[in-house]
PDB file of N, CA and C in Angstrom:
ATOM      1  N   UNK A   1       5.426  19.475  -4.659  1.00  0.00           N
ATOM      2  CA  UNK A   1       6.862  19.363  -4.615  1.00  0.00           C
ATOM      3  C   UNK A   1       7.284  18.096  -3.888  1.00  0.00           C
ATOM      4  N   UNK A   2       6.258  17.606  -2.655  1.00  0.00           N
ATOM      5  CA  UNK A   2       6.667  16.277  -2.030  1.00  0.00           C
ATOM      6  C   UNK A   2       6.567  15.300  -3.048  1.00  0.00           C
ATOM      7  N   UNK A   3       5.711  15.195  -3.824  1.00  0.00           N
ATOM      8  CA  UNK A   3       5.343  14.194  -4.747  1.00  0.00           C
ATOM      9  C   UNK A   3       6.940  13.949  -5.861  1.00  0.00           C
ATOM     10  N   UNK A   4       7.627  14.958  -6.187  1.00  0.00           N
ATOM     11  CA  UNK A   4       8.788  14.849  -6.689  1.00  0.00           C
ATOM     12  C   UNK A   4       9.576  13.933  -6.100  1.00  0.00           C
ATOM     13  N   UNK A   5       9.670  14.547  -4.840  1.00  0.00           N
ATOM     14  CA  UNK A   5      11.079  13.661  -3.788  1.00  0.00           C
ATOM     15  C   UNK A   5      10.525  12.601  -3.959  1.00  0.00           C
ATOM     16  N   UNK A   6       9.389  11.884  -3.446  1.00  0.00           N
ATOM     17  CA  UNK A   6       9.009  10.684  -3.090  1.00  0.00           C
ATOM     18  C   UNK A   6       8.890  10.227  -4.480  1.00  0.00           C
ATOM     19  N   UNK A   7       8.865  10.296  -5.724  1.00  0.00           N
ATOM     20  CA  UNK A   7       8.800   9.366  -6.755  1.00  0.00           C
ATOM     21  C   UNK A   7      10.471   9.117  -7.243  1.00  0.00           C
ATOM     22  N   UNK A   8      11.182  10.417  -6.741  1.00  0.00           N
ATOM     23  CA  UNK A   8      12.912   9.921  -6.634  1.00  0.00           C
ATOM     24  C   UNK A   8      12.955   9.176  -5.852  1.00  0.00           C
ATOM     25  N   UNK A   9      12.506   8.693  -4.836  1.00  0.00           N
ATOM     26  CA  UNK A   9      12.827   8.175  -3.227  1.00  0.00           C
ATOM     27  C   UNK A   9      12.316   6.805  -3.740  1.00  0.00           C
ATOM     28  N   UNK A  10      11.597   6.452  -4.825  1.00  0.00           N
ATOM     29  CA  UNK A  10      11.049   5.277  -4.808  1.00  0.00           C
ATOM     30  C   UNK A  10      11.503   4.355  -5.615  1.00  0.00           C
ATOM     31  N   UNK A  11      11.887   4.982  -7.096  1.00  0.00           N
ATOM     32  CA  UNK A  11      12.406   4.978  -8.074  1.00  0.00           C
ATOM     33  C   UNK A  11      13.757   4.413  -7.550  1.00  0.00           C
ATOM     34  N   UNK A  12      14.806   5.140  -6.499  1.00  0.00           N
ATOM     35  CA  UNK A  12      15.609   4.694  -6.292  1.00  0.00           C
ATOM     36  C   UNK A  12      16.053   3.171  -5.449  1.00  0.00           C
ATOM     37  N   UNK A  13      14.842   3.279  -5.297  1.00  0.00           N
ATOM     38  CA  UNK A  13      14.354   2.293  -3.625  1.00  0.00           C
ATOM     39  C   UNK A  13      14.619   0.757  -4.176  1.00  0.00           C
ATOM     40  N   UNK A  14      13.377   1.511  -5.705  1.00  0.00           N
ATOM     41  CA  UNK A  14      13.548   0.122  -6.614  1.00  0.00           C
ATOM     42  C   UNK A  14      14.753  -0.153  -7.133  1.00  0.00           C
ATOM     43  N   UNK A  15      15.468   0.642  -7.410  1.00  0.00           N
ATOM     44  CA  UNK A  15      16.737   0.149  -8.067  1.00  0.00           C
ATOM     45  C   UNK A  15      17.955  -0.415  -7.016  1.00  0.00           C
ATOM     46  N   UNK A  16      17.527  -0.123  -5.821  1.00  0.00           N
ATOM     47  CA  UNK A  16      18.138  -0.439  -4.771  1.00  0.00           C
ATOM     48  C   UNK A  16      17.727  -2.173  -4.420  1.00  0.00           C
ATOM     49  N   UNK A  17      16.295  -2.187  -4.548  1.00  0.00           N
ATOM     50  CA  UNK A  17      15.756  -3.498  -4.194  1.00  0.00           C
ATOM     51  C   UNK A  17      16.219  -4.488  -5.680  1.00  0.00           C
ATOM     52  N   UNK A  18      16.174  -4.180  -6.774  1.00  0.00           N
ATOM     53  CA  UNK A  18      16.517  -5.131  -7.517  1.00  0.00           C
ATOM     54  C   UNK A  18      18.121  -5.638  -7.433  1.00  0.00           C
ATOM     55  N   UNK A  19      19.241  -4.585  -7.114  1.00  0.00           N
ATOM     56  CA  UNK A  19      20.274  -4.617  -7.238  1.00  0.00           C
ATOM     57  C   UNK A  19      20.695  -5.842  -6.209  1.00  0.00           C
ATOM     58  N   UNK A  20      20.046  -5.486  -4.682  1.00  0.00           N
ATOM     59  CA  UNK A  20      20.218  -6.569  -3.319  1.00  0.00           C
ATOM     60  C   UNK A  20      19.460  -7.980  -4.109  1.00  0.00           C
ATOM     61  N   UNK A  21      18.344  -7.922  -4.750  1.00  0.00           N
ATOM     62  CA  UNK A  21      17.799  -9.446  -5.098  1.00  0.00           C
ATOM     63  C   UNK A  21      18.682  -9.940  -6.107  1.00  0.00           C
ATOM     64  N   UNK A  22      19.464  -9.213  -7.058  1.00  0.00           N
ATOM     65  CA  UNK A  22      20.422 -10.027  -7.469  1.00  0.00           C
ATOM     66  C   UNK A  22      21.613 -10.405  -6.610  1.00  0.00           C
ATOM     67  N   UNK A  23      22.294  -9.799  -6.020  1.00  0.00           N
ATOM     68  CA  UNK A  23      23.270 -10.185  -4.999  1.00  0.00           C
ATOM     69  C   UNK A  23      22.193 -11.437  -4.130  1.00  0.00           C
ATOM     70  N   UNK A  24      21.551 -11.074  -3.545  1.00  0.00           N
ATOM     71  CA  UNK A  24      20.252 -12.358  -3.135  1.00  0.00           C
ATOM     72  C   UNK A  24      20.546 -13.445  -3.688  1.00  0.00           C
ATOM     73  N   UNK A  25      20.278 -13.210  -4.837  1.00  0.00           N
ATOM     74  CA  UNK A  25      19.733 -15.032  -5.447  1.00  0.00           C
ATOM     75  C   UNK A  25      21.476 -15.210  -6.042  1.00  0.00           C
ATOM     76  N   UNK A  26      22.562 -14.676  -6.274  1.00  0.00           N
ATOM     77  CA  UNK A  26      23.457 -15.026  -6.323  1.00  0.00           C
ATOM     78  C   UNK A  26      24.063 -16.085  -5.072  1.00  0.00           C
ATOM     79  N   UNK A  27      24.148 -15.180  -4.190  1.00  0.00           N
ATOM     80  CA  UNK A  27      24.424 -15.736  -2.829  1.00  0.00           C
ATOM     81  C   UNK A  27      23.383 -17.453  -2.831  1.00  0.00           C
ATOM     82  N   UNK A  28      22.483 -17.212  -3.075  1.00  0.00           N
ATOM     83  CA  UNK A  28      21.624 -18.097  -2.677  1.00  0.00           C
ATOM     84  C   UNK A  28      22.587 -19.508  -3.333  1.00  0.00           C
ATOM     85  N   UNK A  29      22.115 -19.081  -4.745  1.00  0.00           N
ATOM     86  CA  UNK A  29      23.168 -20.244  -5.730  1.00  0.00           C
ATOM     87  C   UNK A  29      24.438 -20.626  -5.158  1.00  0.00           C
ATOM     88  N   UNK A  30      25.719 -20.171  -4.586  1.00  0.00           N
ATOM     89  CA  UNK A  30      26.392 -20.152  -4.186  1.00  0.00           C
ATOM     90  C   UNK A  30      26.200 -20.810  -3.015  1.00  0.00           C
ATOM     91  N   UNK A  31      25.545 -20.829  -2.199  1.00  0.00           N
ATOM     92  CA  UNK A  31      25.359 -21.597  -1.312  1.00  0.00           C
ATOM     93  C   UNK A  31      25.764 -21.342   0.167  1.00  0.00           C
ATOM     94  N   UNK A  32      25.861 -19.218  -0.281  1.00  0.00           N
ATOM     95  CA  UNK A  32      26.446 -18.824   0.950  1.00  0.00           C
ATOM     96  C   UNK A  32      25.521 -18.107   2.400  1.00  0.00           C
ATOM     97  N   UNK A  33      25.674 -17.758   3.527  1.00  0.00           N
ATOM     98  CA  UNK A  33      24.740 -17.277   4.492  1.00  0.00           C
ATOM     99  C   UNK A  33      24.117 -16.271   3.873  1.00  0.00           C
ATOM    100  N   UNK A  34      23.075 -16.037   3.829  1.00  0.00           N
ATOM    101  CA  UNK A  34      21.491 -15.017   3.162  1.00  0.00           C
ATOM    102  C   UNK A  34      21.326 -14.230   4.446  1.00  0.00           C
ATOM    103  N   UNK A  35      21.735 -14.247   5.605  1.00  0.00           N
ATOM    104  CA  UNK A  35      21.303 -13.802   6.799  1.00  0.00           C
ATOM    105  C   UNK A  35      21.243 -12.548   6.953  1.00  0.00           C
ATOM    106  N   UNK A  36      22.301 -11.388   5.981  1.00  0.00           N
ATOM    107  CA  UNK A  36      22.075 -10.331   6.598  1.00  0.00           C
ATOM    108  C   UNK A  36      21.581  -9.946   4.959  1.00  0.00           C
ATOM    109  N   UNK A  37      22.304 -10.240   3.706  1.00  0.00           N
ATOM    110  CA  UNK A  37      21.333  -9.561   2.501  1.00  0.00           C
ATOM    111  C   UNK A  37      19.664  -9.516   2.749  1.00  0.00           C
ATOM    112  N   UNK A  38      19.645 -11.073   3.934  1.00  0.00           N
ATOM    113  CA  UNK A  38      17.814 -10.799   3.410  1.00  0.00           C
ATOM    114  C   UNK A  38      17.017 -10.060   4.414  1.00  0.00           C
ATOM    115  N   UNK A  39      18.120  -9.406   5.217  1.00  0.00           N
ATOM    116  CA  UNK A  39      17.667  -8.333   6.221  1.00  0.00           C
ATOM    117  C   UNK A  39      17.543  -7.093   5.414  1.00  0.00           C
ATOM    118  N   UNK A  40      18.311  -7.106   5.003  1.00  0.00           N
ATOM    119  CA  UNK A  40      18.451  -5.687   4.342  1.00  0.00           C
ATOM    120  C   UNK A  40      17.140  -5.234   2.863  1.00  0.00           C
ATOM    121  N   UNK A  41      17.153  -6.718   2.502  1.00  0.00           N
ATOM    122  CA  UNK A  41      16.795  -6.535   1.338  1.00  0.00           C
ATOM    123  C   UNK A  41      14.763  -6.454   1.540  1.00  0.00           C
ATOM    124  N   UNK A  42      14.484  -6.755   2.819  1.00  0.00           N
ATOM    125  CA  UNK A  42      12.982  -6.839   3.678  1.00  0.00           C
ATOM    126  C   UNK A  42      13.106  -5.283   3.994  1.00  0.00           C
ATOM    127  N   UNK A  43      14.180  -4.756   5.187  1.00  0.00           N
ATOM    128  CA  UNK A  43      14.418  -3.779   5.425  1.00  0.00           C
ATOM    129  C   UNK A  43      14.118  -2.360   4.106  1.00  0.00           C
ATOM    130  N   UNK A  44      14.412  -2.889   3.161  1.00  0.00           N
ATOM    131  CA  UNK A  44      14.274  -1.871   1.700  1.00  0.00           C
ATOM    132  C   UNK A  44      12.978  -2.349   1.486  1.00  0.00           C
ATOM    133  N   UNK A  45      12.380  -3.169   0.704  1.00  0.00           N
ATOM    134  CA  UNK A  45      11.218  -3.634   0.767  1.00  0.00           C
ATOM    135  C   UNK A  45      10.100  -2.972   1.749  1.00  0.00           C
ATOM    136  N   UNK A  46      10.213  -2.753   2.732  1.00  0.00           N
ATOM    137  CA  UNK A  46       9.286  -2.162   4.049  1.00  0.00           C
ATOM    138  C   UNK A  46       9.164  -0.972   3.305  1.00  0.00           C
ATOM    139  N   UNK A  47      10.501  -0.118   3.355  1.00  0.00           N
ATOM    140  CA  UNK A  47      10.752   1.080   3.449  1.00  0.00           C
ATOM    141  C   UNK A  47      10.316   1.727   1.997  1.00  0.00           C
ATOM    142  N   UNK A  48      10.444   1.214   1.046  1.00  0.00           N
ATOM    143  CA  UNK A  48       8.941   1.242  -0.156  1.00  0.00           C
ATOM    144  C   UNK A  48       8.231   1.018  -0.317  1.00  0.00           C
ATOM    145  N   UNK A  49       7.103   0.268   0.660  1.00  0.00           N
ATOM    146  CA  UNK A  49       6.070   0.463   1.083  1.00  0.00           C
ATOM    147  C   UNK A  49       5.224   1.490   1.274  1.00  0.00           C
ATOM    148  N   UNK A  50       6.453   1.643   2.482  1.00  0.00           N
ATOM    149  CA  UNK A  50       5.783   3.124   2.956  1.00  0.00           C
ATOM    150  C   UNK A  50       5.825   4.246   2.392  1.00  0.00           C
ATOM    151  N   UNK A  51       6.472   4.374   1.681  1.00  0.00           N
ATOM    152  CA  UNK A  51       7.035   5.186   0.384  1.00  0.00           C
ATOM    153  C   UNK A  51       5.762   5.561  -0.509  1.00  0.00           C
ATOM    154  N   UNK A  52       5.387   4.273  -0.587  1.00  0.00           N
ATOM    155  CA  UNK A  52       4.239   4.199  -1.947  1.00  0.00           C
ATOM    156  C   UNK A  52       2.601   4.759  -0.982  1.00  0.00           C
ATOM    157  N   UNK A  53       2.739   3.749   0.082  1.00  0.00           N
ATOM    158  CA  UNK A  53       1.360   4.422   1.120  1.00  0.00           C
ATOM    159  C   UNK A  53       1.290   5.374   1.372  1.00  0.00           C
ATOM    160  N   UNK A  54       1.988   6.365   1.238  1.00  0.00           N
ATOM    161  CA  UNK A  54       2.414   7.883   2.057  1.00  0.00           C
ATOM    162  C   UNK A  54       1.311   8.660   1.731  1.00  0.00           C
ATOM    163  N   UNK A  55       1.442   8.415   0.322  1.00  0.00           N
ATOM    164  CA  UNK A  55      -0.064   9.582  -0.068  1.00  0.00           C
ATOM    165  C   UNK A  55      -1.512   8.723   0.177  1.00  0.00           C
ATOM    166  N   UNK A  56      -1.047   7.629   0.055  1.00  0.00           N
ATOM    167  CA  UNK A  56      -2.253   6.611  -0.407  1.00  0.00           C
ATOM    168  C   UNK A  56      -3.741   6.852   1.366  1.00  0.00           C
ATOM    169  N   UNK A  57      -3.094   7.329   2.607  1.00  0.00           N
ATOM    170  CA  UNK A  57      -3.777   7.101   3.486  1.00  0.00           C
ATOM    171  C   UNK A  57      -4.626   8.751   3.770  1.00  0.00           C
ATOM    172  N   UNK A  58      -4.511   9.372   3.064  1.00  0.00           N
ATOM    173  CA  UNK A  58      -5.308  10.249   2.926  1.00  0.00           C
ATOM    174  C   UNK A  58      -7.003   9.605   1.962  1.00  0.00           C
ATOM    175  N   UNK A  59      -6.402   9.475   0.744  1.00  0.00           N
ATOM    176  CA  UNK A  59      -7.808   8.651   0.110  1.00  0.00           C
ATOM    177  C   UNK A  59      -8.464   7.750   0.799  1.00  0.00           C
ATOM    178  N   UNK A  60      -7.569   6.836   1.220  1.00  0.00           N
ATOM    179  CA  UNK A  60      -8.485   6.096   2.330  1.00  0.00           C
ATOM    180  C   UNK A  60      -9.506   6.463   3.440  1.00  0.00           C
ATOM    181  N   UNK A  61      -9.008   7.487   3.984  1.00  0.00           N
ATOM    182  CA  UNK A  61      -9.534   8.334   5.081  1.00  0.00           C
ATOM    183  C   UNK A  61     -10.635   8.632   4.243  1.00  0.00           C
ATOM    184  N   UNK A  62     -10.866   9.387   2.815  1.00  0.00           N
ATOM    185  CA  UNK A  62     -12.012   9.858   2.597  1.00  0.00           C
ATOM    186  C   UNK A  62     -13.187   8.694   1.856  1.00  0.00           C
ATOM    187  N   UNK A  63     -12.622   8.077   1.333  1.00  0.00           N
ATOM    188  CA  UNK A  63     -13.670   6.960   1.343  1.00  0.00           C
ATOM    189  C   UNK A  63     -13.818   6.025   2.155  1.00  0.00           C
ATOM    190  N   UNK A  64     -13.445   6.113   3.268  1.00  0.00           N
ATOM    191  CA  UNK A  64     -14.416   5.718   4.681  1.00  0.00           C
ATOM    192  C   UNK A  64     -15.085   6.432   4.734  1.00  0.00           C
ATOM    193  N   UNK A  65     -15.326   7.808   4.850  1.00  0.00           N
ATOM    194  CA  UNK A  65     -15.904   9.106   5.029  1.00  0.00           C
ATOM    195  C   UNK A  65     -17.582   8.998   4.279  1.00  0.00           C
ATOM    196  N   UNK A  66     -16.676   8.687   3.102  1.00  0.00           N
ATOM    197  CA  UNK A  66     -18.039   8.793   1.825  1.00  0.00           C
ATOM    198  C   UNK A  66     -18.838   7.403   1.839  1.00  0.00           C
ATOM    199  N   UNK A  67     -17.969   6.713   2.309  1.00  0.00           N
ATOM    200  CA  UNK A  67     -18.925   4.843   2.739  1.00  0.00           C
ATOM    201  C   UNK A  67     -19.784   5.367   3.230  1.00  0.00           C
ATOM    202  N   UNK A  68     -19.548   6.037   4.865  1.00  0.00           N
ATOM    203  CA  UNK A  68     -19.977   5.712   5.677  1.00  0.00           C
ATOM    204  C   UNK A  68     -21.727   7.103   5.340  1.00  0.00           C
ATOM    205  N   UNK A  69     -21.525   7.504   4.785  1.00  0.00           N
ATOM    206  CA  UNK A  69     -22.538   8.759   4.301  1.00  0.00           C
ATOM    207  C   UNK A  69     -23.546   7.726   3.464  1.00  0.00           C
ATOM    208  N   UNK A  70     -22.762   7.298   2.393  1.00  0.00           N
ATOM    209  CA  UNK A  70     -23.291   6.258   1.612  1.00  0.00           C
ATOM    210  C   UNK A  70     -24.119   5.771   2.204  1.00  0.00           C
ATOM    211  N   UNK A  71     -23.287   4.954   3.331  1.00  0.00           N
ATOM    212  CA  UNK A  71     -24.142   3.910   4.027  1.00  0.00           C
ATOM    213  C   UNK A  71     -25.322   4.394   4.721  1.00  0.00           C
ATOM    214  N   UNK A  72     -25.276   5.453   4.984  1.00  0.00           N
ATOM    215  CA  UNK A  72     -26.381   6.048   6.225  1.00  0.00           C
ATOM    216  C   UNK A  72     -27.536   5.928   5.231  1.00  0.00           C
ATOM    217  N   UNK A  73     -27.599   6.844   4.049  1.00  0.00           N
ATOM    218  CA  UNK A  73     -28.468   6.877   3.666  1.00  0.00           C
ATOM    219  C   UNK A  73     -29.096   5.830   2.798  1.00  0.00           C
ATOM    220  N   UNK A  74     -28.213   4.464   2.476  1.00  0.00           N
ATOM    221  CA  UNK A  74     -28.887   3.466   2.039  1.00  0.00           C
ATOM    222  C   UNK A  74     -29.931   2.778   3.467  1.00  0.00           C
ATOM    223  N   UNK A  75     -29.398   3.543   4.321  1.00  0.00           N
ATOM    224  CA  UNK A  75     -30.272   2.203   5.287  1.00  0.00           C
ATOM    225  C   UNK A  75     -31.826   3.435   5.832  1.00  0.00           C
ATOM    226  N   UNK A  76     -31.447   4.340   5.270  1.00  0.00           N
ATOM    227  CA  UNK A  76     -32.708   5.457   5.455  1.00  0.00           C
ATOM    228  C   UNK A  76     -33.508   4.819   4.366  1.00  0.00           C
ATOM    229  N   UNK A  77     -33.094   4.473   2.943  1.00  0.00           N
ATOM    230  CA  UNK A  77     -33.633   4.622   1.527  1.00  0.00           C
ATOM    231  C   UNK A  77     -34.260   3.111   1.850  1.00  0.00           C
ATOM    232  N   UNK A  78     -33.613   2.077   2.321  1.00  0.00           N
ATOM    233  CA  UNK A  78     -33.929   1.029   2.447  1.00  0.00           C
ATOM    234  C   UNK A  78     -35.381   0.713   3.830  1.00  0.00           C
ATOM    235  N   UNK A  79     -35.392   1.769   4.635  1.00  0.00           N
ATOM    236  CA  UNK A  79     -36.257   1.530   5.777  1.00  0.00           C
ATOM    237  C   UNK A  79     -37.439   2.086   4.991  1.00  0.00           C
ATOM    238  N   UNK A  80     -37.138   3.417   4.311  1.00  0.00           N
ATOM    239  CA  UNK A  80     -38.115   4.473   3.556  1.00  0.00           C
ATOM    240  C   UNK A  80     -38.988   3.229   2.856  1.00  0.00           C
ATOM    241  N   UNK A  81     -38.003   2.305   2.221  1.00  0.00           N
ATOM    242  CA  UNK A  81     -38.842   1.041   1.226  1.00  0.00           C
ATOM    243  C   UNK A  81     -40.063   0.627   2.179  1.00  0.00           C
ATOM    244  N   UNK A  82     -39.333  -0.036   3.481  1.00  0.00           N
ATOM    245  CA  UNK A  82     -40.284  -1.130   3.644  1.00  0.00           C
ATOM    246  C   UNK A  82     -41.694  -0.908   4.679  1.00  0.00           C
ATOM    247  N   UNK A  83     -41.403   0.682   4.688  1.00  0.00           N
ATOM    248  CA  UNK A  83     -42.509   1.305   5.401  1.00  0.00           C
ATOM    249  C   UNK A  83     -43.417   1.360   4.314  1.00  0.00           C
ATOM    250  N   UNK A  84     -43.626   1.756   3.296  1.00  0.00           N
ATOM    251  CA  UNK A  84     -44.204   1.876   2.127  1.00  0.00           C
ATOM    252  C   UNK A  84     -45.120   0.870   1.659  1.00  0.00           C
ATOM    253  N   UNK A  85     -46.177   1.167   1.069  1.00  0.00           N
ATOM    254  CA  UNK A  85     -47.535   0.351   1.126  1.00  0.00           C
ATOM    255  C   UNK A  85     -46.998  -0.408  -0.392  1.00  0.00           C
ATOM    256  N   UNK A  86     -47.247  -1.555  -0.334  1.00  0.00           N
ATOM    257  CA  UNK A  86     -47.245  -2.169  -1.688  1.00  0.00           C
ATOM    258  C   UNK A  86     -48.518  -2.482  -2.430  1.00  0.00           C
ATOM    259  N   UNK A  87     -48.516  -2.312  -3.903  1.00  0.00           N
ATOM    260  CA  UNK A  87     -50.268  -2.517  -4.185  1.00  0.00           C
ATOM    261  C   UNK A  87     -49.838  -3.576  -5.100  1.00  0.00           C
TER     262      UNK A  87
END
């Protein structure tokens, strides 16, 4: 059910961020102060970020997890090698 909100929450985020980059690059042309649109428009930007990472730092967590298993046993598989008689 979180996964709902947050793809409304993002969806909107974007339509929020394109709407400020046109006011953005209007202003820009115009030749008027950018000072607080391009606060706002970073400020939104951030804030769909995090939006999008929200779920994303769970997977991460587990493939460190599974690296690090990975890893153990490549350096077992790899020692296992060089103990081993070569003919």
């Amino acid at each position: 059910m979180s996964s709902n909100i947050t793809s409304v929450d993002i969806s909107s985020l974007e339509a929020e961020i394109a709407s400020q980059t046109i006011k953005f690059n209007e202003l820009r042309l115009s030749g008027q102060p950018l000072d607080d649109i391009k606060k706002s428009l970073s400020d939104l930007k951030k804030t769909l970020a995090l939006a999008r990472n929200a779920g994303k730092v769970k997977d991460k967590e587990k493939k460190t997890e599974e690296s690090e298993i990975s890893g153990t046993e490549k350096k077992k598989k790899d020692l296992l090698l060089l103990k081993t008689a070569k003919v």
